[in-house]
N, C-alpha and C. Protein backbone atom coordinates (compact mmCIF):
# COMPACT_ATOMS: atom_id res chain seq x y z
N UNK A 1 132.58 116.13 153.19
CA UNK A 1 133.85 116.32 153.87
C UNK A 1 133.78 115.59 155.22
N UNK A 2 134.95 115.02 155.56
CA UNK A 2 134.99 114.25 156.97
C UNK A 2 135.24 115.00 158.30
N UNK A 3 135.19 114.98 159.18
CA UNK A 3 135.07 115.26 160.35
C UNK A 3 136.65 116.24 160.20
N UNK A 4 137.41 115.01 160.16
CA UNK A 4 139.09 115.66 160.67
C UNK A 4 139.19 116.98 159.47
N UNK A 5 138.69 116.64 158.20
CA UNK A 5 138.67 117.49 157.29
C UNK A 5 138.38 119.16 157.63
N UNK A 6 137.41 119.26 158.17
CA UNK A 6 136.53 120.52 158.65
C UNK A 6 137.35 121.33 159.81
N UNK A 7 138.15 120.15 160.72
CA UNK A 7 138.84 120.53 161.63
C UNK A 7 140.42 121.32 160.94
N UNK A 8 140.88 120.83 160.13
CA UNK A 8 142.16 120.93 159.67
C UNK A 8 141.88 122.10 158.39
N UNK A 9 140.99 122.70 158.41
CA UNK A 9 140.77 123.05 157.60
C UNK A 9 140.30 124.57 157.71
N UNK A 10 139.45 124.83 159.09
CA UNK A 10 139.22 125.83 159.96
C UNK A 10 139.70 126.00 161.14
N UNK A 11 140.34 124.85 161.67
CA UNK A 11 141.31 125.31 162.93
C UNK A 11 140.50 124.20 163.98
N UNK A 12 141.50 123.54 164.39
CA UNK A 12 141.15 122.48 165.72
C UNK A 12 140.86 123.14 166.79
N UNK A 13 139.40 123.11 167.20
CA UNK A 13 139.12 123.59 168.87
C UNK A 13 138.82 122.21 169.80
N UNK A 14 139.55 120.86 169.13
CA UNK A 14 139.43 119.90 169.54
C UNK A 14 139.94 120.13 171.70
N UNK A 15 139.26 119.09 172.56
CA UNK A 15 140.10 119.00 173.79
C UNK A 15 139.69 117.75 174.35
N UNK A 16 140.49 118.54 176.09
CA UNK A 16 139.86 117.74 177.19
C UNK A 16 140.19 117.97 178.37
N UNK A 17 139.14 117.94 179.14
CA UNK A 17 138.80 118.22 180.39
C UNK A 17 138.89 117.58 181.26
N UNK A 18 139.79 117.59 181.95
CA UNK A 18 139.60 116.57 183.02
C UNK A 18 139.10 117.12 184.26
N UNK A 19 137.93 116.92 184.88
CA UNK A 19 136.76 116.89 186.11
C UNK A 19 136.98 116.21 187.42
N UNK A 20 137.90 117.17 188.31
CA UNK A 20 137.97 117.20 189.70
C UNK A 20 136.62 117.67 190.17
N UNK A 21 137.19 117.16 191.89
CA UNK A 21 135.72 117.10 192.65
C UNK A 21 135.55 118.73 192.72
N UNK A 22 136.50 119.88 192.40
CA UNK A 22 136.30 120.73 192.92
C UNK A 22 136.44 121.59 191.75
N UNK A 23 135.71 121.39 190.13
CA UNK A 23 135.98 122.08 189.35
C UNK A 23 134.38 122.40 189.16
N UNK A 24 134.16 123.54 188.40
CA UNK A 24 133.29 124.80 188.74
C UNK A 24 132.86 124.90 186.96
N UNK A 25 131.81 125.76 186.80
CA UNK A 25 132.09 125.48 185.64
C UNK A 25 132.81 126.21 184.67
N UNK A 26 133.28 126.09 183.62
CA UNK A 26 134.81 125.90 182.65
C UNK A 26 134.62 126.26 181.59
N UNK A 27 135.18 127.19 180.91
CA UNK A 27 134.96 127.62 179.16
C UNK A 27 135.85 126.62 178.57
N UNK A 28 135.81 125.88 177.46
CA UNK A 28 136.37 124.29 176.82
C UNK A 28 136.80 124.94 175.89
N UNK A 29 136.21 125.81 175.16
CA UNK A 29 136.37 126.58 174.06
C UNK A 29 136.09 128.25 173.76
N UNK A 30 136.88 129.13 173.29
CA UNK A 30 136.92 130.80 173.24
C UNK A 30 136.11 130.69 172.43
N UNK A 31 135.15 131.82 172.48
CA UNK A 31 134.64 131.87 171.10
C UNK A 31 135.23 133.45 170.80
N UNK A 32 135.25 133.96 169.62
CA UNK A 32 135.63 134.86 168.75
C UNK A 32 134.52 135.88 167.89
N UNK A 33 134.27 137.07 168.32
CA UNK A 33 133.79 138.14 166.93
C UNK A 33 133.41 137.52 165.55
N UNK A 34 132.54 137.17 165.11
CA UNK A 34 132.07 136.93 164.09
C UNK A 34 132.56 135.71 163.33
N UNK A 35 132.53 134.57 164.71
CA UNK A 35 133.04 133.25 164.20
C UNK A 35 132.08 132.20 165.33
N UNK A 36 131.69 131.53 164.77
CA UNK A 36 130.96 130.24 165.49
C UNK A 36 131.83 129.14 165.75
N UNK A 37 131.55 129.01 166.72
CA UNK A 37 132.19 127.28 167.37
C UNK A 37 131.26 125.79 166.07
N UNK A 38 131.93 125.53 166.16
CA UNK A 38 131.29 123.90 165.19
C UNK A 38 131.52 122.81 166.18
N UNK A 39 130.83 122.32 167.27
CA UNK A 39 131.08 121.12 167.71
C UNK A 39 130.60 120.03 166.87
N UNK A 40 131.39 118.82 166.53
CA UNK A 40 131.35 117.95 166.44
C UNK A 40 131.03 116.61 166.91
N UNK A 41 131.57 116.61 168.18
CA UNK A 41 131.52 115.40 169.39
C UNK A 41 131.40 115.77 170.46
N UNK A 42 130.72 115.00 171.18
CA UNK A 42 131.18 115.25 173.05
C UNK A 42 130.87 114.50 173.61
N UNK A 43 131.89 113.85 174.49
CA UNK A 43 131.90 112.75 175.36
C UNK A 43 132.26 113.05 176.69
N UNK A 44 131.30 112.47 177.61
CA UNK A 44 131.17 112.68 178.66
C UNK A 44 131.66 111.52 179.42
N UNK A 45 132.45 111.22 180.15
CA UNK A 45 133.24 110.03 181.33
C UNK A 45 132.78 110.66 182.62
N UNK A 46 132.03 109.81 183.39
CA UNK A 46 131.89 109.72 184.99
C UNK A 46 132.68 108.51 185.93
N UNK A 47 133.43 109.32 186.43
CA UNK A 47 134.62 108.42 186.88
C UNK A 47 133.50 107.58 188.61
N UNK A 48 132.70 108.29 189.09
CA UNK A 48 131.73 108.54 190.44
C UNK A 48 130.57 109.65 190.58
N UNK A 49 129.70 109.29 191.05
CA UNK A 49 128.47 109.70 191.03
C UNK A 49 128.23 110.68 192.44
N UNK A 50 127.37 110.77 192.40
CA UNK A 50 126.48 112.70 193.45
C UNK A 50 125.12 112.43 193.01
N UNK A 51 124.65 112.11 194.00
CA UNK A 51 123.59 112.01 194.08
C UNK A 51 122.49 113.33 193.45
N UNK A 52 121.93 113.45 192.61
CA UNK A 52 121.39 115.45 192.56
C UNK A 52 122.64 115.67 191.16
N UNK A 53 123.63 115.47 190.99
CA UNK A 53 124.24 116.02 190.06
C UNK A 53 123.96 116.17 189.01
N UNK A 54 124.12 117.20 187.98
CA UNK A 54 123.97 116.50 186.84
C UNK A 54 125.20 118.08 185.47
N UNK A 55 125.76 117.47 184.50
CA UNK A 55 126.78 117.83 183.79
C UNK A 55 125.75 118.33 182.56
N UNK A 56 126.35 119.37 181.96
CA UNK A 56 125.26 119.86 180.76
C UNK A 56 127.33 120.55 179.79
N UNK A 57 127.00 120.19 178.97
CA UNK A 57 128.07 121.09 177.65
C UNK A 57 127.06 122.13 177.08
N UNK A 58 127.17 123.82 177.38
CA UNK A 58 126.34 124.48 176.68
C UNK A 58 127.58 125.61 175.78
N UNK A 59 126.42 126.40 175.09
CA UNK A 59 127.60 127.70 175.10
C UNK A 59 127.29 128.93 175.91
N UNK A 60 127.87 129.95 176.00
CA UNK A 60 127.98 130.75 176.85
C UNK A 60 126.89 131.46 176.75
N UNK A 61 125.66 131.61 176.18
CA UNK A 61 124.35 131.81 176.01
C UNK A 61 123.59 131.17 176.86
N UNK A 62 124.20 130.30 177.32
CA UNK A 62 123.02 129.23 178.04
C UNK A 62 122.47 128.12 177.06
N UNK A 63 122.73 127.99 176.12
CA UNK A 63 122.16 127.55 174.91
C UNK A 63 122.59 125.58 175.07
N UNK A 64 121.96 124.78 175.59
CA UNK A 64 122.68 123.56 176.05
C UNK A 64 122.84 122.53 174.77
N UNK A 65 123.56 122.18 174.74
CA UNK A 65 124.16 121.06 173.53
C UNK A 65 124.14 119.55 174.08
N UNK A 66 124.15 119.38 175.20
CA UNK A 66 124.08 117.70 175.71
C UNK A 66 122.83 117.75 176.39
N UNK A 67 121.97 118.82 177.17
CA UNK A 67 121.21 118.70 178.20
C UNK A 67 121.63 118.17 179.25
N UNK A 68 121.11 118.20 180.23
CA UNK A 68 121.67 117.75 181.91
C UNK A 68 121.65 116.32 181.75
N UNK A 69 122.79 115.87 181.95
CA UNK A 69 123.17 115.01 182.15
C UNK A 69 123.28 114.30 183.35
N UNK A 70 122.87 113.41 183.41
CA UNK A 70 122.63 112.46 185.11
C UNK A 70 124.05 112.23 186.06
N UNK A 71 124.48 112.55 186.58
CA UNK A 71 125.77 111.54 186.82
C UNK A 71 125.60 111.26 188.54
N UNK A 72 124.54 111.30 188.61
CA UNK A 72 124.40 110.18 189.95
C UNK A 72 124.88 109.13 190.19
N UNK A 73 125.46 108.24 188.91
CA UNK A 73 125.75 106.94 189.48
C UNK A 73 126.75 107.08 188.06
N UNK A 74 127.70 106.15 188.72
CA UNK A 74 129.44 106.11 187.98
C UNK A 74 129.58 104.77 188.28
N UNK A 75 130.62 104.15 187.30
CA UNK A 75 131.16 104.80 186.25
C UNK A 75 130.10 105.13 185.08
N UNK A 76 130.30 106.04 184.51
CA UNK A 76 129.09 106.07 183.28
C UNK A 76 129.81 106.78 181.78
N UNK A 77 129.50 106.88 180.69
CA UNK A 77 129.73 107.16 179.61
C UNK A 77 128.16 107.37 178.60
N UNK A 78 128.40 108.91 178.03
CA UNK A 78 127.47 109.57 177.22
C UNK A 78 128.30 110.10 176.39
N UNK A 79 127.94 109.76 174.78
CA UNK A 79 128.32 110.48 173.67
C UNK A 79 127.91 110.94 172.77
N UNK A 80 127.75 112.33 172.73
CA UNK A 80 126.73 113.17 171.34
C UNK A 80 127.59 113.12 169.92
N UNK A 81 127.26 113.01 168.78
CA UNK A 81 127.90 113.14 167.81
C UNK A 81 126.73 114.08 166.86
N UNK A 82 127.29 115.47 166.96
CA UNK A 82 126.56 116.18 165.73
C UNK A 82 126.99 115.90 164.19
N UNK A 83 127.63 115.22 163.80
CA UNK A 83 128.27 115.04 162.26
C UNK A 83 129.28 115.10 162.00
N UNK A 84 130.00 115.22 160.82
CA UNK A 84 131.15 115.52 160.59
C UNK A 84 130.56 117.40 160.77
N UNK A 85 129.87 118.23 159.82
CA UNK A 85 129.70 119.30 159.87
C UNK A 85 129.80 120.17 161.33
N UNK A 86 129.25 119.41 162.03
CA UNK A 86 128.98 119.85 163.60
C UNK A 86 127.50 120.70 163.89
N UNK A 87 127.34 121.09 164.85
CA UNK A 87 126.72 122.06 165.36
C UNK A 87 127.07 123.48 165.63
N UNK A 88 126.63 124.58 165.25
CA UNK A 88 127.42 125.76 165.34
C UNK A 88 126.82 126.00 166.84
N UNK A 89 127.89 127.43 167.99
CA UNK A 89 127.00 127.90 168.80
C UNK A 89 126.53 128.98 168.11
N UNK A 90 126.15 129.71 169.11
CA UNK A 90 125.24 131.61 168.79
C UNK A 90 126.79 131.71 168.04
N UNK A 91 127.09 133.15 167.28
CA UNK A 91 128.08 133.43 166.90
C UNK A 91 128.60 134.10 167.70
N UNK A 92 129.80 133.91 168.33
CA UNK A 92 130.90 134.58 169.33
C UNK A 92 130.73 133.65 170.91
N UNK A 93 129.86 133.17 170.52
CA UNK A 93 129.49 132.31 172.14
C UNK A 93 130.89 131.28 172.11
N UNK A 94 131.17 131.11 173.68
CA UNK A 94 132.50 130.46 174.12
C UNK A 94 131.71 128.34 173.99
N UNK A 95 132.31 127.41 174.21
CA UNK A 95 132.27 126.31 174.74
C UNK A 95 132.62 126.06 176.12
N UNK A 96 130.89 125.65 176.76
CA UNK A 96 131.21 125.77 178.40
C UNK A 96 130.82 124.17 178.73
N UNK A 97 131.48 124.19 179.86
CA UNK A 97 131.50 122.91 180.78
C UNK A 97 130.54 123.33 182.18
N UNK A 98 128.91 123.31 182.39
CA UNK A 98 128.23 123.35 183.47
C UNK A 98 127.94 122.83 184.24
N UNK A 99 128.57 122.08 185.11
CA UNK A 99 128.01 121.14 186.44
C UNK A 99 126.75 121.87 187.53
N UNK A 100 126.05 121.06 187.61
CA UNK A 100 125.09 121.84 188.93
C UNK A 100 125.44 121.92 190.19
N UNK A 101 126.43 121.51 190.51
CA UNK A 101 127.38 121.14 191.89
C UNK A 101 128.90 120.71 191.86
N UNK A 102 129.31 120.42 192.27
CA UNK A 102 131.06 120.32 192.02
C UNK A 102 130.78 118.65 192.62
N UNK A 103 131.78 118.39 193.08
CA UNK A 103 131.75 117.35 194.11
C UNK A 103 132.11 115.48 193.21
N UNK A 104 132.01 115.77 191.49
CA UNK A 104 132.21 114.55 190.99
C UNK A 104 133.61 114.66 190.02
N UNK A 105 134.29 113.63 189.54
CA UNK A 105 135.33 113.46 188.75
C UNK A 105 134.91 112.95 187.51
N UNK A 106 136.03 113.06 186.58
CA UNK A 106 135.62 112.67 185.33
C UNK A 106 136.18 113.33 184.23
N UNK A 107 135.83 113.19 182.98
CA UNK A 107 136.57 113.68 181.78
C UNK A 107 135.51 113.88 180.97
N UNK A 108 135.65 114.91 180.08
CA UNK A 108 135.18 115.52 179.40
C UNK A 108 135.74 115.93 177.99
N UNK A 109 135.24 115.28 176.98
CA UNK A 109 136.18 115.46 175.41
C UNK A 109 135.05 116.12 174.82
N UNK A 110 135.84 116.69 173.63
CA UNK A 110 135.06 117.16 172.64
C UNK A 110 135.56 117.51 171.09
N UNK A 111 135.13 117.57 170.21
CA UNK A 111 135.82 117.72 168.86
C UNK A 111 135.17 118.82 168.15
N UNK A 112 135.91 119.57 167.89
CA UNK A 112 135.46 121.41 167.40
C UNK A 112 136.29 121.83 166.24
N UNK A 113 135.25 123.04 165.82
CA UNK A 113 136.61 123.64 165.09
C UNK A 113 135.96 125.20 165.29
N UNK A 114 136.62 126.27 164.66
CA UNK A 114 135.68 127.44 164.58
C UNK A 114 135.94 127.93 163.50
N UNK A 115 134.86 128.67 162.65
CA UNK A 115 135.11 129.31 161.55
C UNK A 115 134.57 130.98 161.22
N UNK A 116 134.81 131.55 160.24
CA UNK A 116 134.34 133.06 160.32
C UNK A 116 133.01 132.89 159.65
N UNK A 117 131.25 133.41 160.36
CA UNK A 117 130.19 133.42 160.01
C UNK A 117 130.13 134.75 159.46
N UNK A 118 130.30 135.42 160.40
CA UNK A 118 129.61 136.88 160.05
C UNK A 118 130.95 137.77 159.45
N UNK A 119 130.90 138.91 158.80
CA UNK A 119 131.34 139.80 158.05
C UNK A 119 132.24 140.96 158.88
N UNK A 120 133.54 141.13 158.48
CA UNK A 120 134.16 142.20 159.21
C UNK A 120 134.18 143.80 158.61
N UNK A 121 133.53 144.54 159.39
CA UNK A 121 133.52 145.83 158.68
C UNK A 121 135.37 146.92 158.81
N UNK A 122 135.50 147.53 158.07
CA UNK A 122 136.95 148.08 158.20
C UNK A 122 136.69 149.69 158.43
């Protein structure tokens, strides 16, 4: 199955972020009760650099999906591609945006979907 397939199929948590000097870090994606996030993609744009900075995409576990990312020096471009399938997070964990400092611009994409892992009791 293709990428868009998986998305259209379990629900688009596709976005984008756009990264002021004064943004903090950001949930990209909800996560939900007994449903995992599936990232797919993530692309990182550094519009300008900070010396010391550096950008990480984790989930709300702490659990990091890009690792720290450099963005000392701009313009720059980094892109992860987990598959068409994706990467799941923990189950119920959100999609976060972590900067170690504020102070840089830039954009931030990503391609998701979420689906139901675990079992609902009644």
């Amino acid at each position: 199955m293709d990428a868009g397939r998986y998305r259209s199929t379990y629900g688009d948590y596709s976005g984008g972020l756009s990264v002021t000097p004064f943004i903090g870090t950001t949930t990209l994606a909800t996560g939900k009760v007994n449903h995992a996030i599936y990232v797919q993609r993530v692309s990182i744009h550094v519009a300008g650099g900070l010396a010391g900075v550096t950008w990480s995409i984790e989930d709300s576990s702490g659990r990091p999906l890009s690792g720290a990312v450099s963005v000392a020096t701009g313009p720059s471009h980094v892109d992860y591609d987990f598959g068409p399938a994706g990467v799941p997070l923990k189950t119920g964990a959100d999609l976060s945006f972590v900067p170690s400092a504020t102070g840089v611009q830039g954009t931030v994409t990503w391609d998701a979907y979420r689906r139901q892992v675990g079992t609902l009791a009644l």
